[in-house]
N, C-alpha and C. Protein backbone atom coordinates (compact mmCIF):
# COMPACT_ATOMS: atom_id res chain seq x y z
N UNK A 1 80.14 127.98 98.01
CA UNK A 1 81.56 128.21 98.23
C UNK A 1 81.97 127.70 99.61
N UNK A 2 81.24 128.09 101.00
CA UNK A 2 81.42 127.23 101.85
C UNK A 2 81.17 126.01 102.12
N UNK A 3 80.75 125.06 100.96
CA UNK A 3 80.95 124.02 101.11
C UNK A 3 81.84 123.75 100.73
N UNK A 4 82.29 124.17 99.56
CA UNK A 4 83.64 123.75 98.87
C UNK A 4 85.00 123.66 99.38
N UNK A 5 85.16 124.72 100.27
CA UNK A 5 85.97 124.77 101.43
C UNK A 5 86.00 123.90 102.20
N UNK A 6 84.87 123.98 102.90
CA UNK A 6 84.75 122.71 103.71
C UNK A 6 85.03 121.31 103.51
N UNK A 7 84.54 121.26 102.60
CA UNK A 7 85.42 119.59 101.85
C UNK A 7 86.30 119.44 101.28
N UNK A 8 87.31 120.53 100.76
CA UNK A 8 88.73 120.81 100.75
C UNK A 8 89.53 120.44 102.24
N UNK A 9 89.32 121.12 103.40
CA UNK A 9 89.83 121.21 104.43
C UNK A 9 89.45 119.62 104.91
N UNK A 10 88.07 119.52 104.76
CA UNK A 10 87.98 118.08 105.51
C UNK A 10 89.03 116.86 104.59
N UNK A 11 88.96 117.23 103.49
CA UNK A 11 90.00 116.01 102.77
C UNK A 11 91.34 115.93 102.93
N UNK A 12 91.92 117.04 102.95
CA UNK A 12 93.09 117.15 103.81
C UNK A 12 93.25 116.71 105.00
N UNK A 13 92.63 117.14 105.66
CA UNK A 13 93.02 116.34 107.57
C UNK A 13 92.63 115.29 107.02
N UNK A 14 91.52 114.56 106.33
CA UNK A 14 91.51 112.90 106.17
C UNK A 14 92.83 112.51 105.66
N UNK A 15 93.59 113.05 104.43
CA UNK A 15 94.82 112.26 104.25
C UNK A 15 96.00 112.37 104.68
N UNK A 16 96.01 113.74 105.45
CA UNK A 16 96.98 114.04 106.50
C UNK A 16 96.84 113.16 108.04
N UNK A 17 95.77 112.62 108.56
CA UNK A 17 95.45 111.85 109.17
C UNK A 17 95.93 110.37 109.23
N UNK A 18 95.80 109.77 107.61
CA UNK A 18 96.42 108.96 107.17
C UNK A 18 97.75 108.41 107.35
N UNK A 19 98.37 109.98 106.96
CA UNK A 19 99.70 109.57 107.08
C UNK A 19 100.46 110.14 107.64
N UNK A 20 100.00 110.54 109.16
CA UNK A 20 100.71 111.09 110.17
C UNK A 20 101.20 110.25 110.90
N UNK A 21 100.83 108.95 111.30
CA UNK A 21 101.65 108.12 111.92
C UNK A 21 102.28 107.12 111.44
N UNK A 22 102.69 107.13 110.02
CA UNK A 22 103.96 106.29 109.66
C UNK A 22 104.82 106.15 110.26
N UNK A 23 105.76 105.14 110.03
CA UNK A 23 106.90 104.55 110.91
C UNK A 23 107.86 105.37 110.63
N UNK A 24 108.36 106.07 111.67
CA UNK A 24 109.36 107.26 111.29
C UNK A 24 110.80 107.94 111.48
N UNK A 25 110.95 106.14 111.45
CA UNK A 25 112.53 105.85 111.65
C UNK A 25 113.48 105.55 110.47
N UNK A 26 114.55 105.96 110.68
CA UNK A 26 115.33 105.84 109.92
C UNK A 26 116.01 104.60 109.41
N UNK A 27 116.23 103.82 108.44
CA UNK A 27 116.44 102.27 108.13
C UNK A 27 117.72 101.95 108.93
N UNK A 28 117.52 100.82 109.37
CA UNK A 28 118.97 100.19 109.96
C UNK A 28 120.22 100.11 109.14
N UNK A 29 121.00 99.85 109.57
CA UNK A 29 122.27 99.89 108.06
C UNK A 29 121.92 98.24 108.13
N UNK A 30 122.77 98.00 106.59
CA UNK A 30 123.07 96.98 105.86
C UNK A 30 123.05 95.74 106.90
N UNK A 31 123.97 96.15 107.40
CA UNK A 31 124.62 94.81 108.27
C UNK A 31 123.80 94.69 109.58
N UNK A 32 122.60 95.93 110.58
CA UNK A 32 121.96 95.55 111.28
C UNK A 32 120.69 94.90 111.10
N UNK A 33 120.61 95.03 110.08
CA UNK A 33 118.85 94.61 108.96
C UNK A 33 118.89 93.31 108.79
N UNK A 34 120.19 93.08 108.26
CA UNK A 34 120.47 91.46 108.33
C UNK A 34 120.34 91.22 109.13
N UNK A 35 120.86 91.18 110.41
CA UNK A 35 121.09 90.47 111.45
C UNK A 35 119.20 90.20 111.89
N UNK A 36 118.82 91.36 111.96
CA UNK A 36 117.36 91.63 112.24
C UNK A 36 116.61 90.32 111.53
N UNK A 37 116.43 90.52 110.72
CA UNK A 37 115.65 89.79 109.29
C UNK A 37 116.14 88.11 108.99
N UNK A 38 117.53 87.76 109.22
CA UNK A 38 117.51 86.52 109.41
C UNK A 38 117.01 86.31 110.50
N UNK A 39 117.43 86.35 111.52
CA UNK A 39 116.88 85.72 112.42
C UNK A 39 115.19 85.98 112.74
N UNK A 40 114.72 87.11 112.38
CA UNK A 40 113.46 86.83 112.27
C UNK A 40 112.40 86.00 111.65
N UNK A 41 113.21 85.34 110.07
CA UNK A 41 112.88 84.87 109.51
C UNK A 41 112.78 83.26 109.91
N UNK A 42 114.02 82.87 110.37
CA UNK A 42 113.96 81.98 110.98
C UNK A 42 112.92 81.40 112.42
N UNK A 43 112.19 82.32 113.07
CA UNK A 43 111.43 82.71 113.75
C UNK A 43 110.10 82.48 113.46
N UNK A 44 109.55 82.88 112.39
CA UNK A 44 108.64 83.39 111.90
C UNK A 44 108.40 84.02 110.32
N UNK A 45 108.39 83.19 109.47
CA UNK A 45 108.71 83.07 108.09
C UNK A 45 108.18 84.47 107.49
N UNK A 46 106.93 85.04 107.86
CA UNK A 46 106.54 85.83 107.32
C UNK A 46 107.46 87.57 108.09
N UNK A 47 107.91 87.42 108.63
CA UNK A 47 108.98 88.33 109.08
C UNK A 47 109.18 89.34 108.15
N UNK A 48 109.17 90.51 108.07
CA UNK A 48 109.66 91.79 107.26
C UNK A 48 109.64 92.83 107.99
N UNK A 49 110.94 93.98 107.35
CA UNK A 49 111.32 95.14 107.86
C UNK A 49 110.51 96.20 107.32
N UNK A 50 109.56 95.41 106.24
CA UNK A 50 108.68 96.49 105.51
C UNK A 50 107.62 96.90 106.16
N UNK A 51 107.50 98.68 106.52
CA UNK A 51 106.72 98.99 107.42
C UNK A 51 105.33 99.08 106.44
N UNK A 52 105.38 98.83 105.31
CA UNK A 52 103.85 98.65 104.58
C UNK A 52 103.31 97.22 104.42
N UNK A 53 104.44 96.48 104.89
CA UNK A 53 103.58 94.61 105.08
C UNK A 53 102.71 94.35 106.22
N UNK A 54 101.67 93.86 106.04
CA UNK A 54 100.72 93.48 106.68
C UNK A 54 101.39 92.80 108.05
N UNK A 55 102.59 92.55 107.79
CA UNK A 55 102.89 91.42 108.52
C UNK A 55 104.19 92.25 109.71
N UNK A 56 104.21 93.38 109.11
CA UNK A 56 105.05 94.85 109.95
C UNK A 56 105.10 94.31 111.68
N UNK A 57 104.19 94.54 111.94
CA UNK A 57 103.38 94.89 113.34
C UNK A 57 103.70 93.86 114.03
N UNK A 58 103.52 92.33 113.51
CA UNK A 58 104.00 91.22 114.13
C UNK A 58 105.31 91.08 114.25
N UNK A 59 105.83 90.99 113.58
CA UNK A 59 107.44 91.06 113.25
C UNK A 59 108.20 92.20 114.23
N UNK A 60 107.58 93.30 114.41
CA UNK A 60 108.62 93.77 115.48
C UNK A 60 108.17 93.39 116.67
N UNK A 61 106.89 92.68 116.98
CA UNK A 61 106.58 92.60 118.05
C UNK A 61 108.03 91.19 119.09
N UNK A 62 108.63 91.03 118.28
CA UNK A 62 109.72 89.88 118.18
C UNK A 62 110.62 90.49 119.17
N UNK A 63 110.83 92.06 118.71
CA UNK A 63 111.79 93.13 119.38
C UNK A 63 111.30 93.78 120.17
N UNK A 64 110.23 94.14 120.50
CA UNK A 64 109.54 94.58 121.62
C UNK A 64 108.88 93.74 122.58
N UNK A 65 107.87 93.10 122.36
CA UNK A 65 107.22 92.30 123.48
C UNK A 65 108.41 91.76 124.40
N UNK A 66 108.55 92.84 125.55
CA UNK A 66 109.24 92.28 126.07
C UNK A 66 108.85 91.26 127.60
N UNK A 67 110.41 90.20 128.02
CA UNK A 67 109.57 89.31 128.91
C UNK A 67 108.63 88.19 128.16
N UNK A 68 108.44 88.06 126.63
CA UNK A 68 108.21 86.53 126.02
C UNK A 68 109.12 86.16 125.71
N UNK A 69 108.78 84.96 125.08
CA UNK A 69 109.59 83.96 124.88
C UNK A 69 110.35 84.12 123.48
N UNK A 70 109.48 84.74 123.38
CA UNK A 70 110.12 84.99 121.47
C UNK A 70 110.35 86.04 121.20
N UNK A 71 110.90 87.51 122.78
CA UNK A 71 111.38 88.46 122.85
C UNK A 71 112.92 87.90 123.32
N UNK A 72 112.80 87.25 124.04
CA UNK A 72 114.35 86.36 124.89
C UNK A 72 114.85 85.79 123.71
N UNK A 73 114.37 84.97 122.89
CA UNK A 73 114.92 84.55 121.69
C UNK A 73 115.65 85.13 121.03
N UNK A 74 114.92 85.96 120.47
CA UNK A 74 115.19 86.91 119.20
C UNK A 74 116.56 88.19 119.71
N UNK A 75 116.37 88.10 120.77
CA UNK A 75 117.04 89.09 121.00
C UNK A 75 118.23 88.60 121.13
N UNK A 76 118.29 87.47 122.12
CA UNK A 76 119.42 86.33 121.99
C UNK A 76 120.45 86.09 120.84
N UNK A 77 119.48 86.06 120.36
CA UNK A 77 120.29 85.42 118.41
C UNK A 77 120.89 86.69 118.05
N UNK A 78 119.96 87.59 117.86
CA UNK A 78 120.42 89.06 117.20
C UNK A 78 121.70 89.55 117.55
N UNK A 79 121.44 90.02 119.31
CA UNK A 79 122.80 90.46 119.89
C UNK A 79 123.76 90.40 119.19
N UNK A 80 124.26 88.52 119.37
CA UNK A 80 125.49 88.58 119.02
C UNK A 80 125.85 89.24 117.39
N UNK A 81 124.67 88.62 116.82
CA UNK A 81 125.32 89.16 115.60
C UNK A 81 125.45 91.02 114.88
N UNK A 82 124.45 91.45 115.96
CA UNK A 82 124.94 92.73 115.56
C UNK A 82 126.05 93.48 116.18
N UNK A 83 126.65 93.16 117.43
CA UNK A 83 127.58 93.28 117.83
C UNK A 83 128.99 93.02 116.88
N UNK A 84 128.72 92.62 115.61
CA UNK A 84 130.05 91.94 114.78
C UNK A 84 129.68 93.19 113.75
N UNK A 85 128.68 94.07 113.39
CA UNK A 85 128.46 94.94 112.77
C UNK A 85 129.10 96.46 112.96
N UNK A 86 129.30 97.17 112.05
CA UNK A 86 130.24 98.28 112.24
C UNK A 86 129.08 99.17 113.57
N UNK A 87 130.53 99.93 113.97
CA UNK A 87 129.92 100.61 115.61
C UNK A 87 128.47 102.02 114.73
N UNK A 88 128.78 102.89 113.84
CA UNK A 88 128.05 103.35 113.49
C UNK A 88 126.49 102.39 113.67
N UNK A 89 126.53 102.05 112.99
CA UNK A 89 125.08 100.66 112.79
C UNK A 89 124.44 100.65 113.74
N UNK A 90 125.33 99.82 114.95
CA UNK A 90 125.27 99.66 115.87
C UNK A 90 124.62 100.86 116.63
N UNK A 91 124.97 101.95 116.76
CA UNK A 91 124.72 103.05 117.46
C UNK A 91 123.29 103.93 117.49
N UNK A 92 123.40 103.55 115.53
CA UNK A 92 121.68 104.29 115.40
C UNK A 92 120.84 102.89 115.70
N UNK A 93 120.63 101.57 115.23
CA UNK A 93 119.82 100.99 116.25
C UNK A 93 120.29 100.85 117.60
N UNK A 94 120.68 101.23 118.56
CA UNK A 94 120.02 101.63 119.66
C UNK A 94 119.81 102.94 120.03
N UNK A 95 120.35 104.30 118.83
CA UNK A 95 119.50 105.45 119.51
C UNK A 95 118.16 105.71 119.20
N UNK A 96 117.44 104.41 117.94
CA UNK A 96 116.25 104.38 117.47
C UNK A 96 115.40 103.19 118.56
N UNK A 97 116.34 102.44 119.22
CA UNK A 97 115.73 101.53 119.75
C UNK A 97 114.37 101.97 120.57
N UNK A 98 114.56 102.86 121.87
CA UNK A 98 113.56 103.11 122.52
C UNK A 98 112.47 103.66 121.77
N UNK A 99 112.62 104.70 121.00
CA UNK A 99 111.71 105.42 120.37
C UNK A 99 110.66 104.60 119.75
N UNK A 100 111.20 102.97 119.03
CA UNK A 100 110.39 102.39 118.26
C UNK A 100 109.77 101.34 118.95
N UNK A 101 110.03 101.07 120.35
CA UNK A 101 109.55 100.45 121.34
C UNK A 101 108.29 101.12 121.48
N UNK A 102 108.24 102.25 121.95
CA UNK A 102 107.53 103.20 122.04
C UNK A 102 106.22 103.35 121.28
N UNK A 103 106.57 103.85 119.48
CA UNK A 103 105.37 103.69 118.41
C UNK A 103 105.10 101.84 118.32
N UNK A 104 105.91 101.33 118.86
CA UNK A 104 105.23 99.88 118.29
C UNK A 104 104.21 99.47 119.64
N UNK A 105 104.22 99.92 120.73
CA UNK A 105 103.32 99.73 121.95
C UNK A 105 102.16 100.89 121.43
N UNK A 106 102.19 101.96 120.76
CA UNK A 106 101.53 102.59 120.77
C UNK A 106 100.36 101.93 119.15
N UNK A 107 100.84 101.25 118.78
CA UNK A 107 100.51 100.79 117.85
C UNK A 107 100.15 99.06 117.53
N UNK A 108 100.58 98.28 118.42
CA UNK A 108 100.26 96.72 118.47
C UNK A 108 98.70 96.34 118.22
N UNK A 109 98.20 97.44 119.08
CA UNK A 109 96.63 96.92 119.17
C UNK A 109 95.25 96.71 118.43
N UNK A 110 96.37 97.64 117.28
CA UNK A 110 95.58 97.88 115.68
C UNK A 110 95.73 96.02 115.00
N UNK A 111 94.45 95.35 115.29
CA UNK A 111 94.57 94.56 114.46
C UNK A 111 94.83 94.44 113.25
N UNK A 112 95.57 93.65 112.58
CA UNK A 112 95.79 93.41 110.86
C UNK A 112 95.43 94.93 110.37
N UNK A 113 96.92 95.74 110.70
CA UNK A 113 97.09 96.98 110.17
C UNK A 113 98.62 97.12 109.90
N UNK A 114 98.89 97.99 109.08
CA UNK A 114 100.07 98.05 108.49
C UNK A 114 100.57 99.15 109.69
N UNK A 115 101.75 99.52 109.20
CA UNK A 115 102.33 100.65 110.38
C UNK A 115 102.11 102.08 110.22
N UNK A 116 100.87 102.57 109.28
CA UNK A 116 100.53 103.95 109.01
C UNK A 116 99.27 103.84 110.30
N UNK A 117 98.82 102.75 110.71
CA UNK A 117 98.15 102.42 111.42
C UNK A 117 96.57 102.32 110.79
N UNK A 118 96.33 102.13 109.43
CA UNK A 118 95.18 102.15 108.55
C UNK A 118 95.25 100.44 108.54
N UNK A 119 93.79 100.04 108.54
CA UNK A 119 93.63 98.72 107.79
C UNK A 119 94.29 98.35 107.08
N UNK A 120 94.77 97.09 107.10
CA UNK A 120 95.98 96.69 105.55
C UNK A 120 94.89 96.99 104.58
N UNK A 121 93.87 96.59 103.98
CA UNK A 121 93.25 96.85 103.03
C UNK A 121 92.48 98.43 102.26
N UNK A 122 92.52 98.97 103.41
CA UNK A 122 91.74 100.40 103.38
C UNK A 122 92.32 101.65 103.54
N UNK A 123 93.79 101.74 103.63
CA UNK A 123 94.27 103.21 103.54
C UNK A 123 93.71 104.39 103.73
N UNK A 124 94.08 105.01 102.01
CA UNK A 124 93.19 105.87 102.02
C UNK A 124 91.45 105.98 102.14
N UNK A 125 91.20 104.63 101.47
CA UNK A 125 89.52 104.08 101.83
C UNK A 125 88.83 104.77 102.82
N UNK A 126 89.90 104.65 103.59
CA UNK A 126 89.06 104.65 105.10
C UNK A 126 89.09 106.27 105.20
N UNK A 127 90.17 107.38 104.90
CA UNK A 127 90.40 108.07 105.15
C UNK A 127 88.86 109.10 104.39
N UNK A 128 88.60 108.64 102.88
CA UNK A 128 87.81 108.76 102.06
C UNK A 128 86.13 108.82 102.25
N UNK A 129 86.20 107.45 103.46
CA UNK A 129 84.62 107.15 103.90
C UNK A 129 84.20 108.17 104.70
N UNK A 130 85.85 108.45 105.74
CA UNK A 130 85.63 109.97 107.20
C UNK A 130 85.34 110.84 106.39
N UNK A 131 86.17 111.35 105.07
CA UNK A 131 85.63 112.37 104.49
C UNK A 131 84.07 112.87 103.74
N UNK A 132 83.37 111.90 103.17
CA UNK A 132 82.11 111.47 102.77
C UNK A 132 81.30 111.70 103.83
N UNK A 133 81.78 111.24 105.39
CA UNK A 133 80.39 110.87 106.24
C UNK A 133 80.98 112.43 107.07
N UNK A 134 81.92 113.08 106.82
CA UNK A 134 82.03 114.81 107.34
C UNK A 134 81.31 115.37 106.22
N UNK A 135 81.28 115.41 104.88
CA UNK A 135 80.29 116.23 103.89
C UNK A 135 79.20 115.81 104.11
N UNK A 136 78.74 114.64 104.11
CA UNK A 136 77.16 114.41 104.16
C UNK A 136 76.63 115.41 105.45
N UNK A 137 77.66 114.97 106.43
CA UNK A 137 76.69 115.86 107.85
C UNK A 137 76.91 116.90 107.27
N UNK A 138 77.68 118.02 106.71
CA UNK A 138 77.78 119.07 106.12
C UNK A 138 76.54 119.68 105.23
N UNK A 139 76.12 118.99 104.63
CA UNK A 139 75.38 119.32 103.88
C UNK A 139 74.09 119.35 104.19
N UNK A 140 73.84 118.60 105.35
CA UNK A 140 72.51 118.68 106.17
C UNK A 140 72.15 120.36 106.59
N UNK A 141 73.34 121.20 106.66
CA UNK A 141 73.67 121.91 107.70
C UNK A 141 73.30 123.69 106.78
């Protein structure tokens, strides 16, 4: 019975682990996403707002890395056009702005990882293997 527990509890914090640091902002409106996404695209083809694309992490790095060249850019282009977007819009990306500055520095360094911060390929996998290699020591015990 105390094992059973035990690998109940451990599987939980593994998939609660998982998915505690998703991206945990609220979507841009209509008209700031555009603005975002063309011009990112134009940038950098593989560009997406999708925080489960492999390609997440790079793509905002466009909006954060700040002081490059392809932070001056991007930001350049964008401005104007979200400035032509309704003031609401406008308002929640920049009261989300800092915050996502923030998880995306806290998060860049994860090579080829999506924005839950898991391997693109291994998700829950990974979460699955922590759980396995916490029962095995468990069971030694």
């Amino acid at each position: 019975m105390r094992f059973s527990v035990f690998a109940l509890v451990a599987s939980i914090a593994a998939v609660a682990n998982a998915q505690s640091d998703a991206y945990p902002f609220k979507p841009n409106g209509a008209c700031v996403a555009s603005c975002l996404l063309t011009v990112g695209k134009k940038m950098y083809p593989d560009f997406t707002d999708d925080p489960t694309n492999n390609n997440f992490l790079t793509s905002l790095s466009y909006a954060h890395d700040r002081g490059t060249p392809k932070y001056m850019s991007y930001m350049s282009d964008t401005g104007p056009c979200i400035g032509k977007c309704p003031l609401e819009e406008q308002n929640l990306y920049k009261e989300q702005y800092d915050a996502k500055n923030t998880w995306y520095l806290s998060h860049k360094d994860g090579a080829n990882t999506t924005a839950s911060g898991a391997p693109a390929s291994s998700g829950l996998a990974s979460g699955f293997v922590g759980t396995v290699a916490l029962l095995s020591a468990a069971a030694l015990f």
